[in-house]
PDB file of N, CA and C in Angstrom:
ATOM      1  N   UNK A   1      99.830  53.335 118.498  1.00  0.00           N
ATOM      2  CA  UNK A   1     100.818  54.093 117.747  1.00  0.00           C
ATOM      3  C   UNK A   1     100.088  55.091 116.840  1.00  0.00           C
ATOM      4  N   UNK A   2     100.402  56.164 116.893  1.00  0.00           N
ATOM      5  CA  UNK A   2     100.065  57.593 115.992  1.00  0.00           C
ATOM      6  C   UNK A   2      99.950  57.593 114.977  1.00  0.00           C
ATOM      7  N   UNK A   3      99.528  58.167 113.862  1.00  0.00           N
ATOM      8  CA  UNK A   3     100.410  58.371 112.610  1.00  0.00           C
ATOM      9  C   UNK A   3     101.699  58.757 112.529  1.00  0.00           C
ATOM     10  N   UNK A   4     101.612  59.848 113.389  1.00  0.00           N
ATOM     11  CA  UNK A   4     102.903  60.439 113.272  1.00  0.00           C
ATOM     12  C   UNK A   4     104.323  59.940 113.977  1.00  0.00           C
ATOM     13  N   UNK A   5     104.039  58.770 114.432  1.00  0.00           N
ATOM     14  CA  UNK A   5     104.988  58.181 115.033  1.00  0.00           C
ATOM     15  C   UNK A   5     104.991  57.132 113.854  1.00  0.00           C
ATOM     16  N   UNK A   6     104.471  56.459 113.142  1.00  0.00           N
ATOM     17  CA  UNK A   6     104.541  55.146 111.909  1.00  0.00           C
ATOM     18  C   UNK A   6     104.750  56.071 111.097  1.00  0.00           C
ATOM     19  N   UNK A   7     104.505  57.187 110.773  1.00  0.00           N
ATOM     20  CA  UNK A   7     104.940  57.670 108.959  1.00  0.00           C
ATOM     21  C   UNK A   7     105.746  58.338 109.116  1.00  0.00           C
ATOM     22  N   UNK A   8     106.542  58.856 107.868  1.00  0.00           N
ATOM     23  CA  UNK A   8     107.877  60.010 108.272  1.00  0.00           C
ATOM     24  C   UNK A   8     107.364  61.355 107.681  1.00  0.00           C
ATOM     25  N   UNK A   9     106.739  61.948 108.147  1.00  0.00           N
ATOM     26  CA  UNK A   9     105.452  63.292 107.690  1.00  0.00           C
ATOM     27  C   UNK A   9     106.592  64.532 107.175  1.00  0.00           C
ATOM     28  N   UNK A  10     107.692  64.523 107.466  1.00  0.00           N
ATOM     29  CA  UNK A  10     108.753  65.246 107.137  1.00  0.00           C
ATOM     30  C   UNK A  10     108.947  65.210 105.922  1.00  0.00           C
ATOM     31  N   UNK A  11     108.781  64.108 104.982  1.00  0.00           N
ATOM     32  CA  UNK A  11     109.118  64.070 103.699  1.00  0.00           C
ATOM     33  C   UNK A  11     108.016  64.805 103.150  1.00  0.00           C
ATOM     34  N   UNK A  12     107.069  65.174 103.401  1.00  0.00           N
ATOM     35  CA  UNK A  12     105.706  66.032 102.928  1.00  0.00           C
ATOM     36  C   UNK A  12     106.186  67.762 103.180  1.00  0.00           C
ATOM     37  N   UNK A  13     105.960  67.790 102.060  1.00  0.00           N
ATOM     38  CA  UNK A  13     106.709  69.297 101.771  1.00  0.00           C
ATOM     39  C   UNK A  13     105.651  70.191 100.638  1.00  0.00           C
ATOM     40  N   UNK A  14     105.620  71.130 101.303  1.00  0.00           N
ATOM     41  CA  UNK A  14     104.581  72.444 100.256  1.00  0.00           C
ATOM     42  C   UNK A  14     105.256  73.227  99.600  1.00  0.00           C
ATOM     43  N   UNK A  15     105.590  72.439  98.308  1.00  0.00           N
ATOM     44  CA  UNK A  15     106.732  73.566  97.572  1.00  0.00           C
ATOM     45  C   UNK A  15     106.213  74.919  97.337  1.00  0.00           C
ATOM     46  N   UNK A  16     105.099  75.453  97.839  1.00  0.00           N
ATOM     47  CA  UNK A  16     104.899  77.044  97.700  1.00  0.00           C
ATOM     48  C   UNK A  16     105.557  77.718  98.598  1.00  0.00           C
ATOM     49  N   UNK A  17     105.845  77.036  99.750  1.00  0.00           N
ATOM     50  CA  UNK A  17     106.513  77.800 101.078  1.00  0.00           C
ATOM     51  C   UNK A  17     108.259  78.190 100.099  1.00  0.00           C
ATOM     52  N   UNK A  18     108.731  76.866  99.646  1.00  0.00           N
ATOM     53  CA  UNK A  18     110.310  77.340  98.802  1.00  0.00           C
ATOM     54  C   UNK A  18     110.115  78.266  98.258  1.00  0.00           C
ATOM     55  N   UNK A  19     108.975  78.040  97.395  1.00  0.00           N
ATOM     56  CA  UNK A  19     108.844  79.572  96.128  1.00  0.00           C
ATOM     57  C   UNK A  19     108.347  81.102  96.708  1.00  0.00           C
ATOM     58  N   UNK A  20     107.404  80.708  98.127  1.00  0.00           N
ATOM     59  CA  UNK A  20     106.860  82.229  98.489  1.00  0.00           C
ATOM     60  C   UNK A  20     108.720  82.939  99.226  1.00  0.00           C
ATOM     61  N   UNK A  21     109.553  81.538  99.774  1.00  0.00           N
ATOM     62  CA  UNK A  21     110.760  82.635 100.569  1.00  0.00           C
ATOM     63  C   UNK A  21     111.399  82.955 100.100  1.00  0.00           C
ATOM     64  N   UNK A  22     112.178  82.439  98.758  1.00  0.00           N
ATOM     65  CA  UNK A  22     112.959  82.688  97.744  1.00  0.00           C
ATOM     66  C   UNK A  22     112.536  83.923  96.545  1.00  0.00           C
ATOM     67  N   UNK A  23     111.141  84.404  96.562  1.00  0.00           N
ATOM     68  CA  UNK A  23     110.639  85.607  96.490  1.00  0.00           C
ATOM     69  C   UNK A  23     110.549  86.018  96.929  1.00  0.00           C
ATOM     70  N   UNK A  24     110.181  86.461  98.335  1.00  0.00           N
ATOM     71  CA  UNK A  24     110.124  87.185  99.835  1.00  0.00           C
ATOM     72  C   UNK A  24     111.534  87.918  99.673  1.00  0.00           C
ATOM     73  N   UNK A  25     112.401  86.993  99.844  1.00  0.00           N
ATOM     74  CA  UNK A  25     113.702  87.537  99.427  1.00  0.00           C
ATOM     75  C   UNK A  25     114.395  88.301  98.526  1.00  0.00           C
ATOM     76  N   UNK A  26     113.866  87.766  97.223  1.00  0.00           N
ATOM     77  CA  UNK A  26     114.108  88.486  96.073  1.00  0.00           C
ATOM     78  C   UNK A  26     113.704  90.207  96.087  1.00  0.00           C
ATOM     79  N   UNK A  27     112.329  90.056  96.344  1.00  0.00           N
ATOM     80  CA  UNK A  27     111.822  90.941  96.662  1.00  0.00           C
ATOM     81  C   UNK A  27     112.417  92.478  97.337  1.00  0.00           C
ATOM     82  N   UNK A  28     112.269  91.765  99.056  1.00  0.00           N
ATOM     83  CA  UNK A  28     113.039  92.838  99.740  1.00  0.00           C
ATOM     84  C   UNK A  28     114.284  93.476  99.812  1.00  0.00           C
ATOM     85  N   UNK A  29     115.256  92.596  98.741  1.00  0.00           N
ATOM     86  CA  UNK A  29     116.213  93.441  98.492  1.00  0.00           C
ATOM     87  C   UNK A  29     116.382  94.215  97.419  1.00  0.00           C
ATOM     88  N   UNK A  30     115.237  94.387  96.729  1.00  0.00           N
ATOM     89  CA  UNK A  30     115.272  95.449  95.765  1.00  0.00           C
ATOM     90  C   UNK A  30     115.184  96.532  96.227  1.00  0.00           C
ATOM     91  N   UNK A  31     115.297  97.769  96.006  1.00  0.00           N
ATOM     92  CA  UNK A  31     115.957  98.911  96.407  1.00  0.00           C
ATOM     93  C   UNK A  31     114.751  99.716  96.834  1.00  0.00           C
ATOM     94  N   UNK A  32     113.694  99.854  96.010  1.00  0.00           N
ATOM     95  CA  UNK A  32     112.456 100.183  96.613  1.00  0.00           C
ATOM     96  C   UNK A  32     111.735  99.778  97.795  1.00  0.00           C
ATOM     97  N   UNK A  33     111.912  98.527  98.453  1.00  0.00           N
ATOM     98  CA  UNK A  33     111.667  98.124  99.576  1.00  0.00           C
ATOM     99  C   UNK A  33     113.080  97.746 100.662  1.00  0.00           C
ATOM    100  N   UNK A  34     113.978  98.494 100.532  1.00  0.00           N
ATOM    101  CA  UNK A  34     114.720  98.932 101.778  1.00  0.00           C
ATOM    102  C   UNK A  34     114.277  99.319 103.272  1.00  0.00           C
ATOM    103  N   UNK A  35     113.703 100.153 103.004  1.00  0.00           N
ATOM    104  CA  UNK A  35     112.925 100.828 104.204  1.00  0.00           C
ATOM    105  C   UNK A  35     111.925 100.159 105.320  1.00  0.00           C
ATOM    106  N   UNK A  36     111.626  98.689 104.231  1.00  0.00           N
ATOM    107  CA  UNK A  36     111.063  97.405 104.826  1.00  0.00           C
ATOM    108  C   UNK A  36     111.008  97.191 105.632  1.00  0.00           C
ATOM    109  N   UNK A  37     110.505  96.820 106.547  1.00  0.00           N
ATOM    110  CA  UNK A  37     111.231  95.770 108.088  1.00  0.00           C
ATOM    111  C   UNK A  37     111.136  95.061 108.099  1.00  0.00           C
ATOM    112  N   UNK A  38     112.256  94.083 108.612  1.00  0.00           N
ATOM    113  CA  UNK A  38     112.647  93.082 108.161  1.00  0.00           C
ATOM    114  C   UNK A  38     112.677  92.058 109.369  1.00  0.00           C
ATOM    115  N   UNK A  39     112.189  92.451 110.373  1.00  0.00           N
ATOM    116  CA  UNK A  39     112.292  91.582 111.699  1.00  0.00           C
ATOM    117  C   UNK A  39     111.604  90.129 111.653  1.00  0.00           C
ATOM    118  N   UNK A  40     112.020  89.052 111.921  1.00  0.00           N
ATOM    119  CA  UNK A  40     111.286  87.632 111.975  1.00  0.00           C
ATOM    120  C   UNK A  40     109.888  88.174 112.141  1.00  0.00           C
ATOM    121  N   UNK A  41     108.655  88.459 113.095  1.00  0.00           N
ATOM    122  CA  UNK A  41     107.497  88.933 112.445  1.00  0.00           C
ATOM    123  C   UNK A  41     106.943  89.644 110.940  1.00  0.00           C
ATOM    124  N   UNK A  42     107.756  90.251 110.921  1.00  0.00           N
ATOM    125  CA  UNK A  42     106.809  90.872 109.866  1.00  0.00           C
ATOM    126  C   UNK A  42     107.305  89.575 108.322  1.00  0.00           C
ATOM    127  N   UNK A  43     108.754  89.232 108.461  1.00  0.00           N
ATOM    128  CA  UNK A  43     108.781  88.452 107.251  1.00  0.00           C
ATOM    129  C   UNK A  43     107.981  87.403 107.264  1.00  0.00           C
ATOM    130  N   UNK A  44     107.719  86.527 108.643  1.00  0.00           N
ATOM    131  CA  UNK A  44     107.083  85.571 109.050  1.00  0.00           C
ATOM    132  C   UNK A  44     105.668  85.913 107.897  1.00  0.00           C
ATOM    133  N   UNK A  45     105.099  87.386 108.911  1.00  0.00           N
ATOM    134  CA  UNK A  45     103.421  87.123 108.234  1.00  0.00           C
ATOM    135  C   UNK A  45     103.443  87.151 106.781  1.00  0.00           C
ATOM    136  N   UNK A  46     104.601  87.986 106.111  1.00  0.00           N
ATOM    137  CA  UNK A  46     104.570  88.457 104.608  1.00  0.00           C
ATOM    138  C   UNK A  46     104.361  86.931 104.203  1.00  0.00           C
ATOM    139  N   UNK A  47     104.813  86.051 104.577  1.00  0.00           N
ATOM    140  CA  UNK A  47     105.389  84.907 104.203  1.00  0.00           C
ATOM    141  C   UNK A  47     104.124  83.772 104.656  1.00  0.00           C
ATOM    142  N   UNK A  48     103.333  84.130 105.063  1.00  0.00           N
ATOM    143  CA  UNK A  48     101.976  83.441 105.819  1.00  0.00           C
ATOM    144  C   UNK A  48     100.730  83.982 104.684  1.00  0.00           C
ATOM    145  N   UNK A  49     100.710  85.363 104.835  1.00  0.00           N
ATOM    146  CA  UNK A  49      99.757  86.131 103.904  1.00  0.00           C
ATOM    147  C   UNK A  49      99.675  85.574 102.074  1.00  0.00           C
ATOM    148  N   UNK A  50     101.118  85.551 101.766  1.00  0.00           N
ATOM    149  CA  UNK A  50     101.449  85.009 100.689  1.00  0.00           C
ATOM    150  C   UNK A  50     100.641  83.708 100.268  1.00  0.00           C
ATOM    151  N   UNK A  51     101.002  82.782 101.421  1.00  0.00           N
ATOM    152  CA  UNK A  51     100.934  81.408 101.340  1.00  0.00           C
ATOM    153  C   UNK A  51      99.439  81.009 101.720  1.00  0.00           C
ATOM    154  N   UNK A  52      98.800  81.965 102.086  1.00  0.00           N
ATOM    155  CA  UNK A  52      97.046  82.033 102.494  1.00  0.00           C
ATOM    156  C   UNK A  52      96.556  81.961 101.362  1.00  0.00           C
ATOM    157  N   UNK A  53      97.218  82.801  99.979  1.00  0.00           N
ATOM    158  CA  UNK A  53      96.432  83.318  99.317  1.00  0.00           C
ATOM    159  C   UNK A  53      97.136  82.364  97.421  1.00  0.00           C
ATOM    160  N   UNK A  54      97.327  81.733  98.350  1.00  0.00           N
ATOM    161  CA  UNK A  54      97.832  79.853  97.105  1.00  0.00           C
ATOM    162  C   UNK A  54      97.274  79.192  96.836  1.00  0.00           C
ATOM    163  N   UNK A  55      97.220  78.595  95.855  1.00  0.00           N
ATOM    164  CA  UNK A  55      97.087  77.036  95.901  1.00  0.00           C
ATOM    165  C   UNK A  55      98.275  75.991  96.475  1.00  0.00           C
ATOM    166  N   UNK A  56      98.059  75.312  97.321  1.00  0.00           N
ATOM    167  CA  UNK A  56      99.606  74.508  98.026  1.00  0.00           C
ATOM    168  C   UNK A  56      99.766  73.630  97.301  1.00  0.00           C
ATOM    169  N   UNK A  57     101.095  73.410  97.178  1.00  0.00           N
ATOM    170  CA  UNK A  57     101.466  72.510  95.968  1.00  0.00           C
ATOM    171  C   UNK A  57     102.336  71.430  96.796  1.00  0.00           C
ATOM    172  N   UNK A  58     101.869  70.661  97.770  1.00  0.00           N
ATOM    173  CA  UNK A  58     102.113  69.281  98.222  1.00  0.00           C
ATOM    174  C   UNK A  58     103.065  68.643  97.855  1.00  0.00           C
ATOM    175  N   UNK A  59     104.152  67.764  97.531  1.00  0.00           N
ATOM    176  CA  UNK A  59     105.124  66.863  97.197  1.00  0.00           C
ATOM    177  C   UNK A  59     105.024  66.231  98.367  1.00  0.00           C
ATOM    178  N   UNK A  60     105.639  64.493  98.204  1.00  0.00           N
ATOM    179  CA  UNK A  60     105.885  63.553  98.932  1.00  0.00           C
ATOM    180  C   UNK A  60     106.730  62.595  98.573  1.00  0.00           C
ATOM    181  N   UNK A  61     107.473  63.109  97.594  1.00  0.00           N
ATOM    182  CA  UNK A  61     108.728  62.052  97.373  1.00  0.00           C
ATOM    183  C   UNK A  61     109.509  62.617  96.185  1.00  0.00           C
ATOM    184  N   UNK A  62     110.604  62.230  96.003  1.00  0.00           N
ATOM    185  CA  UNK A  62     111.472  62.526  95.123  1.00  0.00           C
ATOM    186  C   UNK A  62     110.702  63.257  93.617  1.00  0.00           C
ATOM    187  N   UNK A  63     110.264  62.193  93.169  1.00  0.00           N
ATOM    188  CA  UNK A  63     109.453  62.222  92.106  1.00  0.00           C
ATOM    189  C   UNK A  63     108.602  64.110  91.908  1.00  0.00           C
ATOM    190  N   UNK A  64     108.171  63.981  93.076  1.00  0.00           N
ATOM    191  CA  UNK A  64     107.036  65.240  93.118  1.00  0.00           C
ATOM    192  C   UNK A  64     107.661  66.336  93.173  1.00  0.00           C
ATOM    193  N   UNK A  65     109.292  66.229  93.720  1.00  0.00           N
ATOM    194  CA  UNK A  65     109.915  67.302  93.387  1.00  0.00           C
ATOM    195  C   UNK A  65     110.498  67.761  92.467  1.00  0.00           C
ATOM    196  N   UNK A  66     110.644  66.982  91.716  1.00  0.00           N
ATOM    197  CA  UNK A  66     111.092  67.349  90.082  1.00  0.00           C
ATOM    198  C   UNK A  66     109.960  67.715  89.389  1.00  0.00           C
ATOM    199  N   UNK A  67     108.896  66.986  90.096  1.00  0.00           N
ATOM    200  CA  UNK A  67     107.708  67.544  89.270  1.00  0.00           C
ATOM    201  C   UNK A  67     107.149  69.173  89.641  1.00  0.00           C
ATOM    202  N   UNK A  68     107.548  69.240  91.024  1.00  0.00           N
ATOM    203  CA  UNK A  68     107.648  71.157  91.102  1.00  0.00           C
ATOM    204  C   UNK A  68     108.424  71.841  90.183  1.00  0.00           C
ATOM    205  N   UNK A  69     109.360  71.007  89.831  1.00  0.00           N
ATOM    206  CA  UNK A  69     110.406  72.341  89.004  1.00  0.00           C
ATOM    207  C   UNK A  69     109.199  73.100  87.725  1.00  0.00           C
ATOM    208  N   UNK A  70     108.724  72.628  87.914  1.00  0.00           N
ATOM    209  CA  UNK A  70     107.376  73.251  86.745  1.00  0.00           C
ATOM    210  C   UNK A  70     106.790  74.514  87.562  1.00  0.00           C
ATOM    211  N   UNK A  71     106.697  74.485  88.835  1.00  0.00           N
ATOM    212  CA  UNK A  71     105.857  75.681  89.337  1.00  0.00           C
ATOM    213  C   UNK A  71     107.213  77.020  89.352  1.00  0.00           C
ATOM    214  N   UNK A  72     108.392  76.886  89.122  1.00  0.00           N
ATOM    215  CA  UNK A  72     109.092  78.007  89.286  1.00  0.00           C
ATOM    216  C   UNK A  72     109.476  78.234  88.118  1.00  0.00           C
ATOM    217  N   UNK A  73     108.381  78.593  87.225  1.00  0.00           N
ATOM    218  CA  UNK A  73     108.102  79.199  86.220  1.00  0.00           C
ATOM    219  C   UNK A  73     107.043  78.976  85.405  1.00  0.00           C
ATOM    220  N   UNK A  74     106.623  80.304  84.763  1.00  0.00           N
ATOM    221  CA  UNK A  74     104.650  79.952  83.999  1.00  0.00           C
ATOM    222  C   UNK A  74     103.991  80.657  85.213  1.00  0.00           C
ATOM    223  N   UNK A  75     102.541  80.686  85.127  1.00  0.00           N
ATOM    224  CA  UNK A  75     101.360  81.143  85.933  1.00  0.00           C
ATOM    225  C   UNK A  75     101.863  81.033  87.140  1.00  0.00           C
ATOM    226  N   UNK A  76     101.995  79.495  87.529  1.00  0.00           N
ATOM    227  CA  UNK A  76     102.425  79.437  89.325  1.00  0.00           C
ATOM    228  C   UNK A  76     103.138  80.991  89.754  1.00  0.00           C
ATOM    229  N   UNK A  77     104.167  80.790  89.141  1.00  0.00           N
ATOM    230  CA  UNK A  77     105.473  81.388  89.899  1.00  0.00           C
ATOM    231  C   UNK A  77     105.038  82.990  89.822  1.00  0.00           C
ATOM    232  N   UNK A  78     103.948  83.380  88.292  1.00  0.00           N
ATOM    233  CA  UNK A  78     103.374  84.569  88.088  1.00  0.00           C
ATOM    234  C   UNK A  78     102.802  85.045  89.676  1.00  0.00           C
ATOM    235  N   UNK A  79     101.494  83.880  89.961  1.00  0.00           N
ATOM    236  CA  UNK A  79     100.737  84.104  91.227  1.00  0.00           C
ATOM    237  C   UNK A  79     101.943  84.353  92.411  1.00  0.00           C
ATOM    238  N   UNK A  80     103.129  83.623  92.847  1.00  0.00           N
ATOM    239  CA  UNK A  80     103.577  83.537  94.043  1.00  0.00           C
ATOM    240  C   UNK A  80     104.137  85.109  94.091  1.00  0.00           C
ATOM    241  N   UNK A  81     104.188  85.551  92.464  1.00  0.00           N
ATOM    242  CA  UNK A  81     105.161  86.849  92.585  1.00  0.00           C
ATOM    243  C   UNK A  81     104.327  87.862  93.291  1.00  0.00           C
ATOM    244  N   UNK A  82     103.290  87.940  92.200  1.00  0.00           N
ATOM    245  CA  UNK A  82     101.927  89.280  92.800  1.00  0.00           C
ATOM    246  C   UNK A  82     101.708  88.478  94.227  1.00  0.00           C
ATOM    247  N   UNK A  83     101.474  87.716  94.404  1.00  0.00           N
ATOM    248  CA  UNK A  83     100.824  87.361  95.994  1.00  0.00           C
ATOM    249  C   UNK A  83     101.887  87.593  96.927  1.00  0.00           C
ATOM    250  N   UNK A  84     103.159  88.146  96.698  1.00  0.00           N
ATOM    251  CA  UNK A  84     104.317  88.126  97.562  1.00  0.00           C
ATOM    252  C   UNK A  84     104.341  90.134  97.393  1.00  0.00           C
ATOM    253  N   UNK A  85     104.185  90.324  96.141  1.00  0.00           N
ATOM    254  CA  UNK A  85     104.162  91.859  96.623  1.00  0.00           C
ATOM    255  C   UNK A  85     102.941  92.344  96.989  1.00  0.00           C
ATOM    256  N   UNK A  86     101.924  91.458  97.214  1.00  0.00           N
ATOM    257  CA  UNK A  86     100.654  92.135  97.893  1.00  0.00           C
ATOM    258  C   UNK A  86     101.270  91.588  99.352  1.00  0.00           C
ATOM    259  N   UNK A  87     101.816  90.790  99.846  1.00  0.00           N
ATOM    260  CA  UNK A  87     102.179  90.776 101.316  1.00  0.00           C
ATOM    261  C   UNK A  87     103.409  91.718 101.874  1.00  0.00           C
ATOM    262  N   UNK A  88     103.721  91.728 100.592  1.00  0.00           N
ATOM    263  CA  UNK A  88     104.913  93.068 101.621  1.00  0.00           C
ATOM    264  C   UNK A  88     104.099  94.821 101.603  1.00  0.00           C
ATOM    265  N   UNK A  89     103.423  94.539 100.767  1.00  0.00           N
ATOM    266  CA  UNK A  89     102.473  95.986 100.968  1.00  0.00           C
ATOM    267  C   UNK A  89     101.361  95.769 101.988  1.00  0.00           C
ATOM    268  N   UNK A  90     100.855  95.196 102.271  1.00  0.00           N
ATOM    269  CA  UNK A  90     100.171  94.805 103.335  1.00  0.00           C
ATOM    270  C   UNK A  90     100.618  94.492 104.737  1.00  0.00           C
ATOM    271  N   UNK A  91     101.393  93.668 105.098  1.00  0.00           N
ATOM    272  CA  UNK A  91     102.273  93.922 105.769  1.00  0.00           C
ATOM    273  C   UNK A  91     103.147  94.732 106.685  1.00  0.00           C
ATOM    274  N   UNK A  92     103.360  95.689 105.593  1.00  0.00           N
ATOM    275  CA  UNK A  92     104.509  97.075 105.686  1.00  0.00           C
ATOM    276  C   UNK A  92     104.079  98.200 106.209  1.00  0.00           C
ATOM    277  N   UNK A  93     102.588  98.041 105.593  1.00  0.00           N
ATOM    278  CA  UNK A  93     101.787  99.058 105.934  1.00  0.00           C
ATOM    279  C   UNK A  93     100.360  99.072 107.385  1.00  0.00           C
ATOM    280  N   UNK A  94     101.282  97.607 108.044  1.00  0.00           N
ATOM    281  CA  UNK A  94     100.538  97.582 108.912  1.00  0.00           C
ATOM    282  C   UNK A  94     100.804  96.463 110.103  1.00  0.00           C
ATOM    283  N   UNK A  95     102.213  96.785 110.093  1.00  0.00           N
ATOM    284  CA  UNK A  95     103.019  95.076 111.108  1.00  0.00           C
ATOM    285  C   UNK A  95     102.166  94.849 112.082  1.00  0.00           C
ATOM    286  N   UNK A  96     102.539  93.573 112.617  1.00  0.00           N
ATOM    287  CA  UNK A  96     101.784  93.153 113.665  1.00  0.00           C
ATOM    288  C   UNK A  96     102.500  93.487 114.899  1.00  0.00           C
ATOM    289  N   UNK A  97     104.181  93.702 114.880  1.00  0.00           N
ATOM    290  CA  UNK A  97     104.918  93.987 116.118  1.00  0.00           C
ATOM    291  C   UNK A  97     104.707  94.979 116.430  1.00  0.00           C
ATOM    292  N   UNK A  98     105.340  95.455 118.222  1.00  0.00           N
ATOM    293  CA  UNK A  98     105.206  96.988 118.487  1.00  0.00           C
ATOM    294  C   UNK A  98     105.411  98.005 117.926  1.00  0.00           C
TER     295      UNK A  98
END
């Protein structure tokens, strides 16, 4: 038997991925980045690039998620912001699709 068949690996969650999409988002609908593209690739990488350039913030149970509510706001949430508009400028200015 696997690990992944004995543990439930689902409950393991990187609360930076919540905070990089919920900025990703925020983000691109501000009016200055309209012109964006917005196709599953390019949000994908914005959203990869972001999350490259983190520290991952792990949770594994109830507990650890209340204990994130601390990263969506202070320094953390500072870093996810700049690291989210360096991926849509990066990104934007250079998709990976046709």
């Amino acid at each position: 038997m696997t690990f992944k068949d004995k543990y439930n690996f689902d409950i393991l969650v990187n609360e930076a991925e919540n905070l990089v999409i919920d900025e990703l988002e925020k983000q691109l609908e501000e009016e200055n980045n309209k012109d964006i593209c917005k196709c599953e690739d390019c949000i994908l990488d914005m959203a990869a690039f972001a999350l490259n350039h983190l520290v991952p913030k792990y949770m594994a149970s109830y507990t650890g998620r209340i204990y994130a509510l601390q990263y969506q706001e202070g320094q953390y949430k500072k870093e996810v912001t700049e690291n989210v508009k360096k991926a849509i400028k990066k990104i934007s200015s250079n998709p990976a699709h046709g």
